[in-house]
Protein backbone atom coordinates (compact mmCIF):
# COMPACT_ATOMS: atom_id res chain seq x y z
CA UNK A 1 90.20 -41.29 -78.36
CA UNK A 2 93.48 -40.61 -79.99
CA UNK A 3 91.71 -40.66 -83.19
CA UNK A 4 90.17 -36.99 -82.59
CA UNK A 5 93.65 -35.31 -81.79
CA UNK A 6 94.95 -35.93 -85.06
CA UNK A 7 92.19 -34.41 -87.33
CA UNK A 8 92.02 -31.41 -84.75
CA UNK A 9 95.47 -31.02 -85.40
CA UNK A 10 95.09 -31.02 -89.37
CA UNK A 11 91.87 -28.73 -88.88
CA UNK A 12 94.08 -26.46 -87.36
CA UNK A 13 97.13 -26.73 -89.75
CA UNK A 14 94.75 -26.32 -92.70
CA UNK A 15 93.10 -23.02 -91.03
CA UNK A 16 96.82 -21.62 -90.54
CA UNK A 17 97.06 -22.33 -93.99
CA UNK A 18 94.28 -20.94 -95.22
CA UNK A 19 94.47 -17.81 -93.06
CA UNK A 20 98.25 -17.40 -94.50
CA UNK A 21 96.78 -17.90 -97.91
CA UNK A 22 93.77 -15.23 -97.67
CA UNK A 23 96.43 -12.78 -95.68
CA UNK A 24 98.78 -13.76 -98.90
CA UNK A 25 95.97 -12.99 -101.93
CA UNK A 26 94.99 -9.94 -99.64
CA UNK A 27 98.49 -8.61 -99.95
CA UNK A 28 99.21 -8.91 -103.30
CA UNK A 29 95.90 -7.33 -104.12
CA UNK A 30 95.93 -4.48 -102.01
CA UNK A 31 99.59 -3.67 -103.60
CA UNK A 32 98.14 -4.36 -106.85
CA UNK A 33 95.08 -1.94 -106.15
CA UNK A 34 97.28 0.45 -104.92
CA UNK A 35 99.55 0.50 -107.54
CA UNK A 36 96.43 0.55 -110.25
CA UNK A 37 95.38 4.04 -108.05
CA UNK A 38 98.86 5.33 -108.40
CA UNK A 39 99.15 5.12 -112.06
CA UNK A 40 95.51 6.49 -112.89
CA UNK A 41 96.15 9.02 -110.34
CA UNK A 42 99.41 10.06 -112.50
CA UNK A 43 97.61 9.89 -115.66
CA UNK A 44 94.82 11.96 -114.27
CA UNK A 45 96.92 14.55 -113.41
CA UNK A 46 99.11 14.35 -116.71
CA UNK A 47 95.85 14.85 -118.52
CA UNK A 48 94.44 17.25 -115.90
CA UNK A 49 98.01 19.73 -116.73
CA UNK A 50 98.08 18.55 -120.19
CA UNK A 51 94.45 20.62 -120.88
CA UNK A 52 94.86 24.05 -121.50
CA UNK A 53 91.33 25.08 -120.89
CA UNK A 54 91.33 23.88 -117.07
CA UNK A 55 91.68 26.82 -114.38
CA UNK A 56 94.22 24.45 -112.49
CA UNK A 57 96.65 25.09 -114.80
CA UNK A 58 98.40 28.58 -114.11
């Protein structure tokens, strides 16, 4: 019966793993997603006051 506590043990090890992993890739593409939205954001708006023919400009 001690042969079940050790694969329990790696099940668990590898799900800690995992979960680290996904929380990891999650991360980095969340920054990445929000740092995609910042630039096209700025670029919108560069273009946005770059057009003289839009009312936002004053």
């Amino acid at each position: 019966m001690t042969t079940f506590r050790r694969p329990a043990r790696s099940f668990w090890r590898a799900l800690a793993r995992l979960v680290a992993l996904s929380v990891l890739v999650g991360g980095t593409l969340g920054v990445v997603m929000w740092w995609l939205l910042a630039s096209l954001g700025e670029t919108l708006s560069r273009v946005m006051w770059s057009l003289p023919s839009l009312p936002f400009n004053p």
